[in-house]
PDB file of N, CA and C in Angstrom:
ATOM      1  N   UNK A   1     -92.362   5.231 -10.540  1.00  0.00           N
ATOM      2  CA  UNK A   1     -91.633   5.751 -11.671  1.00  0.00           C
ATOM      3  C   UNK A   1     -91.711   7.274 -11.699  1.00  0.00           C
ATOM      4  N   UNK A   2     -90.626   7.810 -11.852  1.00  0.00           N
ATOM      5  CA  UNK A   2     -90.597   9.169 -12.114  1.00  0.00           C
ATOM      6  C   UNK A   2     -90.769   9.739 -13.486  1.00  0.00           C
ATOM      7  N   UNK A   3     -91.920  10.904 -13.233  1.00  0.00           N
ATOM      8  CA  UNK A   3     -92.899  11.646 -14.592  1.00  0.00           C
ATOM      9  C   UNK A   3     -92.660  12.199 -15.176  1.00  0.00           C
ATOM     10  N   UNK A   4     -91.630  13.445 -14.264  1.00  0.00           N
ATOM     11  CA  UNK A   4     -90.950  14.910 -14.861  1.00  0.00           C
ATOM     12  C   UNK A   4     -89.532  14.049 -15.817  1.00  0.00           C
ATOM     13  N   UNK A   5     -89.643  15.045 -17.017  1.00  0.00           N
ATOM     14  CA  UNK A   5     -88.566  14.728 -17.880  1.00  0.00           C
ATOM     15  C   UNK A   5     -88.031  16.124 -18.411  1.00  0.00           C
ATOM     16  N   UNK A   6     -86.717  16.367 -17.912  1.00  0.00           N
ATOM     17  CA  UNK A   6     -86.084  17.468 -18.955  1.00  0.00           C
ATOM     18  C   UNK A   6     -85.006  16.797 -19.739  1.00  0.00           C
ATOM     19  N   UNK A   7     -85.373  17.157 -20.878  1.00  0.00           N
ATOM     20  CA  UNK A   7     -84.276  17.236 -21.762  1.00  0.00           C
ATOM     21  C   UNK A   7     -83.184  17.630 -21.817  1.00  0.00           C
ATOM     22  N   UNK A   8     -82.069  17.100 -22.441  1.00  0.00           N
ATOM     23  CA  UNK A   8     -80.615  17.531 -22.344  1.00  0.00           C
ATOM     24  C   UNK A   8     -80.235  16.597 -23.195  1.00  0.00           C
ATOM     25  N   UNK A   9     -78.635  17.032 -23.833  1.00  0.00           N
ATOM     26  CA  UNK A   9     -77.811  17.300 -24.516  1.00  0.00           C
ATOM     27  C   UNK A   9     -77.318  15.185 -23.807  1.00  0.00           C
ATOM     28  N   UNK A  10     -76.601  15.487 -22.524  1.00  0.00           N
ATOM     29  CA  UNK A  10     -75.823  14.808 -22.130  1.00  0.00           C
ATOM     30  C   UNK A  10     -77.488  13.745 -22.053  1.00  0.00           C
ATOM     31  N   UNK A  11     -78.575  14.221 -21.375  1.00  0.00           N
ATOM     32  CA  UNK A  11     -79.334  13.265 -21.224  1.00  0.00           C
ATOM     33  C   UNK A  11     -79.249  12.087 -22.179  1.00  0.00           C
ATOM     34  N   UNK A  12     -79.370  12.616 -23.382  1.00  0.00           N
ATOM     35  CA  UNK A  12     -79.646  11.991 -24.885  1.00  0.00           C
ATOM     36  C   UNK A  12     -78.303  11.295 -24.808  1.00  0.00           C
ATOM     37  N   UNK A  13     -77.195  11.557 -24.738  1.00  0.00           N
ATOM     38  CA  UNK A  13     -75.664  10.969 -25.253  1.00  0.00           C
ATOM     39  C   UNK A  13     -75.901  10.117 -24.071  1.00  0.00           C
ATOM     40  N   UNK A  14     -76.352  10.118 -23.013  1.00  0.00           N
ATOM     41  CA  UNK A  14     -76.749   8.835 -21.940  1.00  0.00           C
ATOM     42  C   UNK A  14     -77.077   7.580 -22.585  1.00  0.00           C
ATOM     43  N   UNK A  15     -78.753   8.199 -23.156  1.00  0.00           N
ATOM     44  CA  UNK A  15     -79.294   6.847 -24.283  1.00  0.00           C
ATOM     45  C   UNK A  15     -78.865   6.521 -24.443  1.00  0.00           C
ATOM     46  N   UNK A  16     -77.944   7.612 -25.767  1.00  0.00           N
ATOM     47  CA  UNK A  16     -77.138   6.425 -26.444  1.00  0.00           C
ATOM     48  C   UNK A  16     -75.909   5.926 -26.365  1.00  0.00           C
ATOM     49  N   UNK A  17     -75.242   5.766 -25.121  1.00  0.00           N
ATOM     50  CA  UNK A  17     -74.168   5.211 -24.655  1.00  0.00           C
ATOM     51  C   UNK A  17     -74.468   3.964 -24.321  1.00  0.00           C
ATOM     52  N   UNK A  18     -75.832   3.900 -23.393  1.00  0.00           N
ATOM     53  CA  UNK A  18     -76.026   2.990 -22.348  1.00  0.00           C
ATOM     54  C   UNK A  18     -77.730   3.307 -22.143  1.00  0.00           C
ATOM     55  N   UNK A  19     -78.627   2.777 -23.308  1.00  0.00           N
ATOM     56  CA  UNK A  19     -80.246   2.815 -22.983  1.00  0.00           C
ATOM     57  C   UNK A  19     -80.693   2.447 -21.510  1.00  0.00           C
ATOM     58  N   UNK A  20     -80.080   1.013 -21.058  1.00  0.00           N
ATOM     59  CA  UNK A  20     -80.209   0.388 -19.728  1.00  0.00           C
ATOM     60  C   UNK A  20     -79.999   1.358 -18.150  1.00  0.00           C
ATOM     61  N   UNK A  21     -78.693   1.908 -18.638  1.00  0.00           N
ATOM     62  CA  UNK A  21     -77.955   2.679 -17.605  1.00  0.00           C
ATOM     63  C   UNK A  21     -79.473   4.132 -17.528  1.00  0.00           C
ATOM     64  N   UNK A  22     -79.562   4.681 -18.547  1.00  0.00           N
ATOM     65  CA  UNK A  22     -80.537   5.669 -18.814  1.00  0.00           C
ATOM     66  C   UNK A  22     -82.175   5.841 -18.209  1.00  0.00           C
ATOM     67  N   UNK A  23     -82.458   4.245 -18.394  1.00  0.00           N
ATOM     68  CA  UNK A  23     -83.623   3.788 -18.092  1.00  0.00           C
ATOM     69  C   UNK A  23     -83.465   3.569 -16.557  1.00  0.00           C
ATOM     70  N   UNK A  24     -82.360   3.508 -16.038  1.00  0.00           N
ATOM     71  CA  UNK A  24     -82.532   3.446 -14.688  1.00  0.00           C
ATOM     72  C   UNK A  24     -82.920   4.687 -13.788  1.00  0.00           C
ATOM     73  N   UNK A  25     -81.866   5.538 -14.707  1.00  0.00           N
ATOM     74  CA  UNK A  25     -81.676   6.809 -14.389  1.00  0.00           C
ATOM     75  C   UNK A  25     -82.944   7.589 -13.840  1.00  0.00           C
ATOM     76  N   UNK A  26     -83.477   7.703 -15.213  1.00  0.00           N
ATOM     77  CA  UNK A  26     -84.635   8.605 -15.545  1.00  0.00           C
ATOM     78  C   UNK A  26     -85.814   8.406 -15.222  1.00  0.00           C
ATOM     79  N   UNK A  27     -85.776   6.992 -15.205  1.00  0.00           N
ATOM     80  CA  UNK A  27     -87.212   6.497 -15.253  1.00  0.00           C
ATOM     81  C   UNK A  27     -87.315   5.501 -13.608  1.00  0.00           C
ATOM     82  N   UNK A  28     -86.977   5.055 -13.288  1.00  0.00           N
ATOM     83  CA  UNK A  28     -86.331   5.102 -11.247  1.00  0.00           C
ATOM     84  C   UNK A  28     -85.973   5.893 -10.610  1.00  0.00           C
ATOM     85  N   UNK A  29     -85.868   6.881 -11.050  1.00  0.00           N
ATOM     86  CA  UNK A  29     -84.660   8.244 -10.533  1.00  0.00           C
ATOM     87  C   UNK A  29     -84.050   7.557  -9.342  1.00  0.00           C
ATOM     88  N   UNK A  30     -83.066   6.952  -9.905  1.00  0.00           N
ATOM     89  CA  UNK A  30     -81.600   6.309  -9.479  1.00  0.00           C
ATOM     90  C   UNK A  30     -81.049   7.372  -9.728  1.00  0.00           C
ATOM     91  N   UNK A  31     -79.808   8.036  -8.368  1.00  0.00           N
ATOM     92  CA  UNK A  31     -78.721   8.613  -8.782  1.00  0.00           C
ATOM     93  C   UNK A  31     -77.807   7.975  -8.023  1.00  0.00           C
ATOM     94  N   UNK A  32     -76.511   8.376  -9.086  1.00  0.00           N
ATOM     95  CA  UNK A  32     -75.118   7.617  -8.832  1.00  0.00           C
ATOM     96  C   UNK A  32     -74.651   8.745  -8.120  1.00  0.00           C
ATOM     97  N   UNK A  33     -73.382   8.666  -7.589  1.00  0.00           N
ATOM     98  CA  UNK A  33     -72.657   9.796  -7.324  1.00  0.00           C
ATOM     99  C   UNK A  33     -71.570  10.291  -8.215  1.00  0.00           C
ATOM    100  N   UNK A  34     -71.736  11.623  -8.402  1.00  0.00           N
ATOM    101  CA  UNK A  34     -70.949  12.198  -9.844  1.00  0.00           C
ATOM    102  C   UNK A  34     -68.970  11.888  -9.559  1.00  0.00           C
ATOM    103  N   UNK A  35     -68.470  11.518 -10.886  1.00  0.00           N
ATOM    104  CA  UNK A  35     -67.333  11.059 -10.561  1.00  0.00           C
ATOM    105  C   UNK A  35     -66.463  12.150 -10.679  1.00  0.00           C
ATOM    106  N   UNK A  36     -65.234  12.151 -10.740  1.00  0.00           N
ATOM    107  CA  UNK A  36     -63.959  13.320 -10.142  1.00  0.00           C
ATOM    108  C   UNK A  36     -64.235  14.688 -11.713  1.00  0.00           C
ATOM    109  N   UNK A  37     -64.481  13.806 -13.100  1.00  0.00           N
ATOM    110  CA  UNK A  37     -64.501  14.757 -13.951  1.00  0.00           C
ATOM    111  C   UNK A  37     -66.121  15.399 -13.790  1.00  0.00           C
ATOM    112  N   UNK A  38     -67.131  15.280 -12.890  1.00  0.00           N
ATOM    113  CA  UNK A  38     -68.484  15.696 -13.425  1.00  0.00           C
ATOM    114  C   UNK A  38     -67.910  16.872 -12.169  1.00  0.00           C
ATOM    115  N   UNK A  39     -67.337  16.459 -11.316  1.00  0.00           N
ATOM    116  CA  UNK A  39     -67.075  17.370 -10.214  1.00  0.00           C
ATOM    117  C   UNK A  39     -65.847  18.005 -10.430  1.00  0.00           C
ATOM    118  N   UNK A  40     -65.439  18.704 -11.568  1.00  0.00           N
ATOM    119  CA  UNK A  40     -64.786  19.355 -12.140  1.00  0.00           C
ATOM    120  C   UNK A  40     -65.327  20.099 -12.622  1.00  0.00           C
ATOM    121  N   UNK A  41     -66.191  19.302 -13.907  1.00  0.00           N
ATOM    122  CA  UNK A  41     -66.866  20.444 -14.588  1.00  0.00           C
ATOM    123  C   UNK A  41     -67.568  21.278 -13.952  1.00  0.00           C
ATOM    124  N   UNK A  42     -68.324  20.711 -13.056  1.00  0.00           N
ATOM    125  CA  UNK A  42     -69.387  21.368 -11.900  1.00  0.00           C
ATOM    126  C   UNK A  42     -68.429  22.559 -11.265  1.00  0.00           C
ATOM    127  N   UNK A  43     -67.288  22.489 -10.958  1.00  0.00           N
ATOM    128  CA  UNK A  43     -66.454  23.965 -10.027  1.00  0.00           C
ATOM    129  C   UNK A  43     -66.215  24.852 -10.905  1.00  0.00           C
ATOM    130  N   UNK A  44     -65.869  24.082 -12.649  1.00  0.00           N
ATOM    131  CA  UNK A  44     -65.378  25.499 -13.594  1.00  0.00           C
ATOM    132  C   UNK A  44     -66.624  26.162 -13.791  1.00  0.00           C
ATOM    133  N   UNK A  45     -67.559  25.431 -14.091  1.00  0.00           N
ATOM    134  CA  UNK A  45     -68.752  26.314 -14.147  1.00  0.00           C
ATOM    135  C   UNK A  45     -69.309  26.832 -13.311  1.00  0.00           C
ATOM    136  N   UNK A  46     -69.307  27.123 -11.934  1.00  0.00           N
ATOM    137  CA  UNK A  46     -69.681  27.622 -10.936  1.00  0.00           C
ATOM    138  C   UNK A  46     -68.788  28.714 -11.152  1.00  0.00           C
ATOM    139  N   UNK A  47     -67.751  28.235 -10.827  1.00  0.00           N
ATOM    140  CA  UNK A  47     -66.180  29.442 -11.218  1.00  0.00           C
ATOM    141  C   UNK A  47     -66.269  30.555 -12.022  1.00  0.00           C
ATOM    142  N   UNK A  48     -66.978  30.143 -13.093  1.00  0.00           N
ATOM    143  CA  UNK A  48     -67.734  30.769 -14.739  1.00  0.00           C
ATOM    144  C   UNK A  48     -68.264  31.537 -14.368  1.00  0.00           C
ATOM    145  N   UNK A  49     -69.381  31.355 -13.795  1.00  0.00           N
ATOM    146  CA  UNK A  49     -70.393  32.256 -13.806  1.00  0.00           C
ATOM    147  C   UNK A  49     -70.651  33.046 -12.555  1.00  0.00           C
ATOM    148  N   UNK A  50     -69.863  32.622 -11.610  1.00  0.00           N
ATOM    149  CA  UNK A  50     -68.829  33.850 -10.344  1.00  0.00           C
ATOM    150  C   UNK A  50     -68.823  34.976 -11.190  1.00  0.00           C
ATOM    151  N   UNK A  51     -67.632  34.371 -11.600  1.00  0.00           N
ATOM    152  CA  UNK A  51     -66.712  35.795 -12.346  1.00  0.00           C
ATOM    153  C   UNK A  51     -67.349  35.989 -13.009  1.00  0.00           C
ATOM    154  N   UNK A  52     -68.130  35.804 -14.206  1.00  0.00           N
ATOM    155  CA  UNK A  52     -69.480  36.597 -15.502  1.00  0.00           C
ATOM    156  C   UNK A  52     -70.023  37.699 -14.546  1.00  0.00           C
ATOM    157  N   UNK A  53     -70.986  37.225 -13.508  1.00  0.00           N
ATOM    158  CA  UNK A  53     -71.647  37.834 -12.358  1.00  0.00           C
ATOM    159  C   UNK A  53     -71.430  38.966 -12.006  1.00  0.00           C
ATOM    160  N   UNK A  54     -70.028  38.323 -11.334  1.00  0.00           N
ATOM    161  CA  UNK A  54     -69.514  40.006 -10.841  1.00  0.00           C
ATOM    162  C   UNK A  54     -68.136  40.675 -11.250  1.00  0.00           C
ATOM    163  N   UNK A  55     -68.153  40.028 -12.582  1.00  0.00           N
ATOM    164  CA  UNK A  55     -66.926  40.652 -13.375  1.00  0.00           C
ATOM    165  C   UNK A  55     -65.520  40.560 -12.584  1.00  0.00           C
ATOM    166  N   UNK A  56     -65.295  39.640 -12.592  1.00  0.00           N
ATOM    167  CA  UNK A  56     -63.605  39.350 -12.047  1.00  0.00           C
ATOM    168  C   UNK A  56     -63.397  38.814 -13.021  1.00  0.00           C
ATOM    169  N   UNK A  57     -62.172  39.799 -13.317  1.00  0.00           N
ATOM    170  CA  UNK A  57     -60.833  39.205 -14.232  1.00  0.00           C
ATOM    171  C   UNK A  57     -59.776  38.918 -14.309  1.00  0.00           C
ATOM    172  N   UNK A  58     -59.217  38.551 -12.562  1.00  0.00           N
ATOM    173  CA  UNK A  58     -58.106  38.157 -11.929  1.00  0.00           C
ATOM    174  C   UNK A  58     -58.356  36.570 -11.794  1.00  0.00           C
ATOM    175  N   UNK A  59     -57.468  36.090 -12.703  1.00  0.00           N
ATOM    176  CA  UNK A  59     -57.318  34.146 -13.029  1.00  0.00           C
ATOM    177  C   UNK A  59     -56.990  34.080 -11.786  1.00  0.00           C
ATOM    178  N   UNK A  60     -56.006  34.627 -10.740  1.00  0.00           N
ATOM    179  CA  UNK A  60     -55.837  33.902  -9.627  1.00  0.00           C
ATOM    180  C   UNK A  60     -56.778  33.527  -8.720  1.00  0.00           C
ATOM    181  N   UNK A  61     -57.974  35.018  -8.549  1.00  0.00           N
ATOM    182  CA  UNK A  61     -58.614  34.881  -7.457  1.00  0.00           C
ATOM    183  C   UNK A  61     -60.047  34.077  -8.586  1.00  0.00           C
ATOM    184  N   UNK A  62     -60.510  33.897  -9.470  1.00  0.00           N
ATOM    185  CA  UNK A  62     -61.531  32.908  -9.904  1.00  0.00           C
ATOM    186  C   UNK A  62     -60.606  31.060  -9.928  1.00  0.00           C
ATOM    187  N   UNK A  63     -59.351  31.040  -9.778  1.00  0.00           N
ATOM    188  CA  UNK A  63     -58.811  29.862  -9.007  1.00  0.00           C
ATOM    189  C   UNK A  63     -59.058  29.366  -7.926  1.00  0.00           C
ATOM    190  N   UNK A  64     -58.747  30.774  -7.067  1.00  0.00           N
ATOM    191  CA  UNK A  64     -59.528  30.094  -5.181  1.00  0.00           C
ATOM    192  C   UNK A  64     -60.735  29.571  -5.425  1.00  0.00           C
ATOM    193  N   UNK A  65     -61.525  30.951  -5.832  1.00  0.00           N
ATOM    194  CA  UNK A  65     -62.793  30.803  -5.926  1.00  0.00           C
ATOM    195  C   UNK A  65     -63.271  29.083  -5.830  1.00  0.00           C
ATOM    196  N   UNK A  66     -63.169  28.605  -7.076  1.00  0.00           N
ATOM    197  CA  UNK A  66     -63.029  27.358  -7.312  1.00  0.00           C
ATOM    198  C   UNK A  66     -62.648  25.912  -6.814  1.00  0.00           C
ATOM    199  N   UNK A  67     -61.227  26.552  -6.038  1.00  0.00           N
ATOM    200  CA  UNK A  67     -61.076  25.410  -5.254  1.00  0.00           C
ATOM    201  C   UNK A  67     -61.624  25.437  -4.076  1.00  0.00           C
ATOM    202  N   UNK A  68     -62.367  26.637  -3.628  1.00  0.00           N
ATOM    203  CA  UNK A  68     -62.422  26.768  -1.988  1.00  0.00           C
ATOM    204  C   UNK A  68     -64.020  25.957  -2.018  1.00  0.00           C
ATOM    205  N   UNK A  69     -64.706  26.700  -3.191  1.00  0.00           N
ATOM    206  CA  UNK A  69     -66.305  26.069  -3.817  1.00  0.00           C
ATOM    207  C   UNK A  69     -66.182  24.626  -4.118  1.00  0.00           C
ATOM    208  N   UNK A  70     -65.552  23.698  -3.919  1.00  0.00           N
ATOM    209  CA  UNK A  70     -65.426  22.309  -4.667  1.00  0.00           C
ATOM    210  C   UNK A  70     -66.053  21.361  -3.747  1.00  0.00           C
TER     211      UNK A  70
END
């Protein structure tokens, strides 16, 4: 069984979606593979914090960015 526990937002909305699904998760450290929207969010936020970083404020080129990073 796995010991380390961080907390989170989504962790918690896990619980309580699906205690079972959670308990597998966390406590087996079972991982699934993330589906098309987690691997979305995952490029805008990479994308995000590109451009924060090093200050780009051209939407086109934090677009590549993004798709080339996916």
């Amino acid at each position: 069984m796995k010991i380390k526990y961080r907390h989170s937002a989504s962790k918690t909305n896990t619980f309580i979606d699906s205690p079972p699904f959670w308990i597998i998760n966390e406590l087996f450290d079972f991982e699934s593979e993330p589906n098309a929207r987690m691997v979305m969010g995952l490029a805008a936020e990479d994308a995000a914090h590109h451009a924060l970083s090093n200050q780009i404020n051209d939407e086109d080129t934090i677009i590549d960015y993004s798709k080339k990073n996916m």
